[in-house]
Protein backbone atom coordinates (compact mmCIF):
# COMPACT_ATOMS: atom_id res chain seq x y z
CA UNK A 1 81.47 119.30 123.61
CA UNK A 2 85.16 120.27 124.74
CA UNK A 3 87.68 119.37 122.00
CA UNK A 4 90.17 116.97 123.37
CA UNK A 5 93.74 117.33 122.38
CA UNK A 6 96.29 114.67 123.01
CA UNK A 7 99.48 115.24 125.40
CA UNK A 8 102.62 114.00 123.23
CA UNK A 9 105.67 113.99 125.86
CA UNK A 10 108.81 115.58 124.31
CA UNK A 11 110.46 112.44 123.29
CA UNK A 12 107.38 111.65 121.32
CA UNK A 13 107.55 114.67 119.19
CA UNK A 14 110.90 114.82 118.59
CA UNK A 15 109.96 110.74 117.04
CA UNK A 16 107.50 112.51 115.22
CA UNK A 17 109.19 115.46 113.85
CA UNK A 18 112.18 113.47 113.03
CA UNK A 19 109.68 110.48 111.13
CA UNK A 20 108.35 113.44 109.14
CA UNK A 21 111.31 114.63 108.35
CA UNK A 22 112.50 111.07 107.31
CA UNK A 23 109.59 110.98 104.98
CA UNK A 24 110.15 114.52 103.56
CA UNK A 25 113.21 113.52 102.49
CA UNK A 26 112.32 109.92 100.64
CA UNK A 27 109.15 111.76 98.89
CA UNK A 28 112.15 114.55 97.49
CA UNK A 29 114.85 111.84 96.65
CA UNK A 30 111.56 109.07 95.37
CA UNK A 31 110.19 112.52 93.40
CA UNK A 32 113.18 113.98 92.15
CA UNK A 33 114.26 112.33 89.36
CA UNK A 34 110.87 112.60 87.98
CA UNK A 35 110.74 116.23 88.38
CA UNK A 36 114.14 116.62 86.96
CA UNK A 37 112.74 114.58 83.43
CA UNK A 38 110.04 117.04 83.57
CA UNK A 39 112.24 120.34 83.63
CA UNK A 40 114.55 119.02 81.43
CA UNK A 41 111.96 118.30 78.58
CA UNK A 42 110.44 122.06 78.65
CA UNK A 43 114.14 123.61 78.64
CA UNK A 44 115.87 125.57 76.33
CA UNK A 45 118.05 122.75 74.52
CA UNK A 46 121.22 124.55 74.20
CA UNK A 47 121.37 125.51 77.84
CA UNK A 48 119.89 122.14 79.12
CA UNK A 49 123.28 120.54 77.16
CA UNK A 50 125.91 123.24 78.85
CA UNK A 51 124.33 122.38 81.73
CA UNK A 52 125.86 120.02 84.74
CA UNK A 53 124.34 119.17 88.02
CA UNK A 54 121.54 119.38 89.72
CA UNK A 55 118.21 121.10 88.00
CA UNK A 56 116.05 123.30 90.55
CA UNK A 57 113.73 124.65 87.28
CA UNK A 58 113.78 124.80 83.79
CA UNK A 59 116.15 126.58 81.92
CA UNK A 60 114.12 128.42 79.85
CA UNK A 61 110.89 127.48 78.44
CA UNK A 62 110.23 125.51 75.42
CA UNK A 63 107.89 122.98 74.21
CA UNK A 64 109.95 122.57 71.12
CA UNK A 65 110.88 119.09 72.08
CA UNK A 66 106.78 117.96 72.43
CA UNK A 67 106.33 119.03 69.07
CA UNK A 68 108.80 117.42 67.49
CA UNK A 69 107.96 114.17 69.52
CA UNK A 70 104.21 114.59 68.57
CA UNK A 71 105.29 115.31 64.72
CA UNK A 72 106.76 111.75 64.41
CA UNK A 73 104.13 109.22 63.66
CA UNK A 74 106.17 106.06 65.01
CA UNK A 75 105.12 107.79 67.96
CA UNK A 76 101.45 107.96 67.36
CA UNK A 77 100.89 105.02 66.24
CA UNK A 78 103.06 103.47 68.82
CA UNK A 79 100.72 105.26 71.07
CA UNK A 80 97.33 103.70 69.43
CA UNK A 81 99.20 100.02 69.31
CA UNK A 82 99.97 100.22 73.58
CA UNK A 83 96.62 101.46 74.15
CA UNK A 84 95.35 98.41 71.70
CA UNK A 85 97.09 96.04 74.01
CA UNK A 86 96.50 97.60 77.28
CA UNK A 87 92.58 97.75 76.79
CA UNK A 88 92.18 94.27 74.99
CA UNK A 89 95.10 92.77 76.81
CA UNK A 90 94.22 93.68 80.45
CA UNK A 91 90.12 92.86 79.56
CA UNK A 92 91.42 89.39 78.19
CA UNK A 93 93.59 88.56 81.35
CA UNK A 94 90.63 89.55 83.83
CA UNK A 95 88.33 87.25 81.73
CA UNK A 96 90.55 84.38 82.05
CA UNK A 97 92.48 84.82 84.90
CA UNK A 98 88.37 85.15 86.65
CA UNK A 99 87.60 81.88 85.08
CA UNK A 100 91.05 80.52 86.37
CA UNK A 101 90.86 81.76 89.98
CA UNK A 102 87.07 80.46 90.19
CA UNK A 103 87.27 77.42 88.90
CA UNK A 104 90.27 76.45 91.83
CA UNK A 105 88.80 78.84 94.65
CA UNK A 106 85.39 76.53 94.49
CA UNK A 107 85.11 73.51 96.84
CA UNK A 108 83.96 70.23 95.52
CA UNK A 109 86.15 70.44 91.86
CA UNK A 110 88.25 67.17 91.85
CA UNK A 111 92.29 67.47 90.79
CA UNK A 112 92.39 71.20 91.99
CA UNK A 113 95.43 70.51 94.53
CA UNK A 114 97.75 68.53 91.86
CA UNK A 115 96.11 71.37 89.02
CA UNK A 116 97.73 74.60 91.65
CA UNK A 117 100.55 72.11 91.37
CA UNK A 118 101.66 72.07 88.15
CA UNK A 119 100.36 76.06 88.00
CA UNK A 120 102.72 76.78 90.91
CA UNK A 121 105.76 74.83 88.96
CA UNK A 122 105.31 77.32 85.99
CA UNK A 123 106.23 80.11 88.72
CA UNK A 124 109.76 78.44 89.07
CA UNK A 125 110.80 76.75 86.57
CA UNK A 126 110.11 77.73 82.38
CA UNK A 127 110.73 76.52 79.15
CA UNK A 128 112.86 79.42 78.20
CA UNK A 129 113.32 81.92 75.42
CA UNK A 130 113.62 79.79 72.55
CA UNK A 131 111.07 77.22 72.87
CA UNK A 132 108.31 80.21 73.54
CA UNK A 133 109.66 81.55 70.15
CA UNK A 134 109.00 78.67 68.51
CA UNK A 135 105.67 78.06 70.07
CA UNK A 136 104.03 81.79 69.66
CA UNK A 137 105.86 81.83 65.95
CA UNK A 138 105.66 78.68 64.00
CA UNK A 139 102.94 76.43 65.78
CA UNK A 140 100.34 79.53 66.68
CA UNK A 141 101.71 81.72 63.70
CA UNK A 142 100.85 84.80 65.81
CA UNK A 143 104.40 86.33 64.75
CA UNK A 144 104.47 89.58 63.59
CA UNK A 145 100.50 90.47 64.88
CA UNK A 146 99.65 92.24 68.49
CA UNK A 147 98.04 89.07 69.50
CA UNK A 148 101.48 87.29 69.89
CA UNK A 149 101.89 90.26 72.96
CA UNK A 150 98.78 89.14 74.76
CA UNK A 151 97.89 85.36 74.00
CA UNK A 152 101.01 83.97 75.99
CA UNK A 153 101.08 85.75 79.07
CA UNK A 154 97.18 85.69 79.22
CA UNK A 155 96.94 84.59 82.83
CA UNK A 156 99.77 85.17 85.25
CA UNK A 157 100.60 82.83 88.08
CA UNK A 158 101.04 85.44 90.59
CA UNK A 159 97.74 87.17 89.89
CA UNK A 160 95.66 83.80 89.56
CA UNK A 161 96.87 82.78 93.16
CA UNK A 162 95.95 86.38 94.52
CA UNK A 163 92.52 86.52 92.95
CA UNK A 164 91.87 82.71 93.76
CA UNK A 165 92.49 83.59 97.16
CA UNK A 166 90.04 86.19 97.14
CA UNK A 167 87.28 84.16 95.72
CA UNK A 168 87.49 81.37 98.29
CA UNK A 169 86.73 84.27 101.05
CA UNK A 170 83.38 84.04 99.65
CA UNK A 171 81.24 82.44 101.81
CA UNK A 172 80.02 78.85 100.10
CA UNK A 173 76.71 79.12 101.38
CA UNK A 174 75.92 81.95 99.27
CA UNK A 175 76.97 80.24 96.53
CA UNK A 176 75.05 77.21 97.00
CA UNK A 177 71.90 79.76 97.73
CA UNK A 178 72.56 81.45 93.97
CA UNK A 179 72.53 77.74 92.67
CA UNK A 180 69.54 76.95 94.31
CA UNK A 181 68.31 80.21 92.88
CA UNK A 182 68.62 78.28 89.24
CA UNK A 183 72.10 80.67 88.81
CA UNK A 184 74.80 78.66 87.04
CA UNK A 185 78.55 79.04 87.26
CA UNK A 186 78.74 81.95 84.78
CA UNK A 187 75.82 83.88 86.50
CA UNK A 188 77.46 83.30 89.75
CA UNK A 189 80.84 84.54 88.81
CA UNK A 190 79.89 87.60 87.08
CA UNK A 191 76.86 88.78 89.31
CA UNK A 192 78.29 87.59 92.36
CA UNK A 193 81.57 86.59 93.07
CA UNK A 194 83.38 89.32 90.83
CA UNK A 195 80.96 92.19 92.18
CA UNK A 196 81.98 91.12 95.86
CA UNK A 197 85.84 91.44 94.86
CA UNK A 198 85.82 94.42 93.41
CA UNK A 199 89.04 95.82 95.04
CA UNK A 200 90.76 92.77 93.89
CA UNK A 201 90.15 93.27 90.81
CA UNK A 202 91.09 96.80 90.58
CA UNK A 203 94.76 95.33 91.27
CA UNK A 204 94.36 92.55 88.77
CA UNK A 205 93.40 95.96 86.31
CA UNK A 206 96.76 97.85 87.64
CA UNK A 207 99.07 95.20 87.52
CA UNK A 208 98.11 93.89 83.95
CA UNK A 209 97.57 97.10 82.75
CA UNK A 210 100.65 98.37 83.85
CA UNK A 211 102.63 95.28 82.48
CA UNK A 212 101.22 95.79 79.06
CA UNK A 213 102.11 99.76 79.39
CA UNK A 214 105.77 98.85 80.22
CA UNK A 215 106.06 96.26 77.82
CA UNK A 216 108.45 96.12 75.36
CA UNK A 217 110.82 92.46 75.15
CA UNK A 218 107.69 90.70 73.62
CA UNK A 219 107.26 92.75 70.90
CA UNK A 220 110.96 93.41 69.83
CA UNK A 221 111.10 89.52 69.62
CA UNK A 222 107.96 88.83 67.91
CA UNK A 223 107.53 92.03 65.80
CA UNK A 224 108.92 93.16 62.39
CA UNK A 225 105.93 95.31 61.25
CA UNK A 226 106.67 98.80 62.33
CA UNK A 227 103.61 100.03 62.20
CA UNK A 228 102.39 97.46 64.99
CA UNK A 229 105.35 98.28 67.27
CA UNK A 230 104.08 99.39 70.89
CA UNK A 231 105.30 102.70 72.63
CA UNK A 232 107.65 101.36 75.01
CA UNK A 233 109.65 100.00 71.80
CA UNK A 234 109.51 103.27 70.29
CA UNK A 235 111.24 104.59 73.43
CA UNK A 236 113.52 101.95 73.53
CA UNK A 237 114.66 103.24 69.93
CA UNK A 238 114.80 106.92 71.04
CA UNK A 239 116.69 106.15 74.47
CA UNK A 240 119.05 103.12 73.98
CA UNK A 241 119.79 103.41 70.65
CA UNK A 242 120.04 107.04 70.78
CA UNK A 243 118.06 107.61 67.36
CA UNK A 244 116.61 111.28 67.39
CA UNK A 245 117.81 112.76 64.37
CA UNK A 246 114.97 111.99 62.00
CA UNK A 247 112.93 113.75 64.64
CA UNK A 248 115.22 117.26 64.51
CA UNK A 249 113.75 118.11 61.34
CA UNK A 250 115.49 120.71 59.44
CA UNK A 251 117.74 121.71 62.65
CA UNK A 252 121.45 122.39 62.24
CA UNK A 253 123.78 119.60 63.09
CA UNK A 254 125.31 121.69 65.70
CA UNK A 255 121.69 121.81 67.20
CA UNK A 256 120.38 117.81 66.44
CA UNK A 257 122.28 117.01 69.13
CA UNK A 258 121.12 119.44 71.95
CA UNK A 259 117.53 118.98 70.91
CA UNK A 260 118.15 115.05 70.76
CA UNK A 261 118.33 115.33 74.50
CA UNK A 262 115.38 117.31 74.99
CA UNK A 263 113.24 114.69 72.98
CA UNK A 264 114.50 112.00 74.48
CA UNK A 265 113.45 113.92 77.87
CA UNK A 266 109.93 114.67 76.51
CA UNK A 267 109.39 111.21 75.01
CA UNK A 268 110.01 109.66 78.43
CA UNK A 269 107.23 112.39 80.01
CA UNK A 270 104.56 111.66 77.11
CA UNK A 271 105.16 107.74 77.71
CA UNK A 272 105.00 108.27 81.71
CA UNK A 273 102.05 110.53 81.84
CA UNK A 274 99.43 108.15 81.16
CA UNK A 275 99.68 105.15 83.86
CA UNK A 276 100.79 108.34 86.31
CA UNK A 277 97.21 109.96 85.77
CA UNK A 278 95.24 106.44 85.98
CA UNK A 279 97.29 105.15 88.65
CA UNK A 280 95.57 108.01 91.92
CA UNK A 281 92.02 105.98 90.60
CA UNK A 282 93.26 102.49 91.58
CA UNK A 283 95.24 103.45 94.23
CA UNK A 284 92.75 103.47 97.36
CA UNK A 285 91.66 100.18 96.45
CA UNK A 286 95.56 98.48 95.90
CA UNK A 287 96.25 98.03 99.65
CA UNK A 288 93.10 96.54 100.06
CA UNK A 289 92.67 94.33 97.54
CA UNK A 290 96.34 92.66 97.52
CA UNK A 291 95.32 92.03 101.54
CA UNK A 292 92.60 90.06 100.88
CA UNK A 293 94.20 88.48 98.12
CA UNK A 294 96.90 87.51 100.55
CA UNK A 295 94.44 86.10 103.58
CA UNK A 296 94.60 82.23 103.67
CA UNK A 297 92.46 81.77 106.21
């Protein structure tokens, strides 16, 4: 069989070139800064501090400032605390944010309109800082342990209305066939309902997990123990508060300084890489899953 090509008029590909163009130029300017992190943290730090403008390639090449980063245990441990609370956080908030979105998406269940009520009033309106201190601290006592980071944000509004929207697409006839099966509500969610939304769930996975990756406000509220400080917090250390010289080791003054802004480059890479590499696994299933989270009908 022929191959068939496609006639574009001229005003057609000139739309084209120029929307390619367009989109050139957002991926460079979206890209950029990233890139610019990346070359920074493998330059020379003398010549990455003389240096103003923009930065085309390294200058130089050193991985002086990873092994300095990697030599300070805050930063391993840090490390082994955010992927604590991104594995056992994100599990916990598909378990109950599943049981949640189930529980509302299923006809029949009495008080579920003035129940998405009150959950939808929680979207808008909070009791504030203080009160959720008070709460998490003195009547749970989960101050100062990683639990105090993942039992108060356990299910999030947003997420319960997405997935609960997803499970009512499921038909209720095949429900009612799985309980006239002998299935019960457990069975049925876990060998039915959550196998049918799987690319809902992926997002549920990517949004918790990133939120837990990124977090950081919980635990410098809640947390005194340094040892059970997350990454993020460790970064916030290194980045606001501009504290890299117990990381210069036996450098010269005149050097802490230059190589300060090379770890604070590489720090920002080593906390980045991580979601970066999971995030290409989720990502065919993100557009379709927050789409049929979003149909109502």
């Amino acid at each position: 069989m022929a191959n068939r090509t496609i006639q574009r008029s001229a005003g057609e590909t000139a739309f084209q070139l120029c929307n390619n163009l367009f989109m050139a130029l957002m991926v460079a300017i979206t890209l950029y800064p990233f890139v610019y992190v990346v070359f920074s943290s493998i330059s020379d730090s003398r010549l990455l501090l003389s240096h103003t403008g923009v930065l085309l390639a390294p200058l130089g090449f050193t991985l002086e400032a990873y092994t300095m980063v990697f030599k300070n245990p805050n930063i391993l441990t840090g490390y082994l605390n955010t992927l604590i609370l991104v594995v056992v956080g994100t599990a916990l908030n598909l378990f109950m944010t599943s049981l949640g979105a189930y529980v509302l998406s299923r006809k029949g269940i009495a008080w579920t309109k003035p129940i998405m009520l009150m959950i939808v009033f929680t979207m808008f309106f909070s009791g504030g800082m203080i009160p959720m201190y008070l709460l998490v601290n003195n009547w749970l006592h989960l101050g100062d342990t990683l639990l105090a980071l993942i039992i108060p944000g356990l299910i999030s509004t947003w997420n319960l209305i997405i997935l609960r929207t997803s499970f009512g697409t499921i038909p209720e006839s095949l429900i009612e066939s799985a309980r006239i099966d002998g299935a019960q509500d457990f069975s049925i969610l876990f060998r039915i309902v959550i196998p049918l939304s799987l690319p809902v769930m992926a997002v549920m996975v990517l949004f918790y997990g990133v939120g837990h990756w990124n977090s950081w406000f919980g635990a410098m509220i809640y947390l005194r123990d340094r040892e059970l400080f997350p990454l993020q917090l460790i970064l916030r250390e290194i980045l606001i508060q501009n504290n890299t010289s117990y990381m210069s080791g036996n450098a010269s003054i005149e050097d802490v300084e230059a190589i300060g802004e090379s770890i604070k480059y590489a720090t920002i890479v080593i906390a980045t890489l991580p979601i970066l590499f999971v995030y290409p696994f989720l990502q065919k299933y993100f557009v379709k899953g927050v789409m049929i989270g979003s149909i109502k009908e």
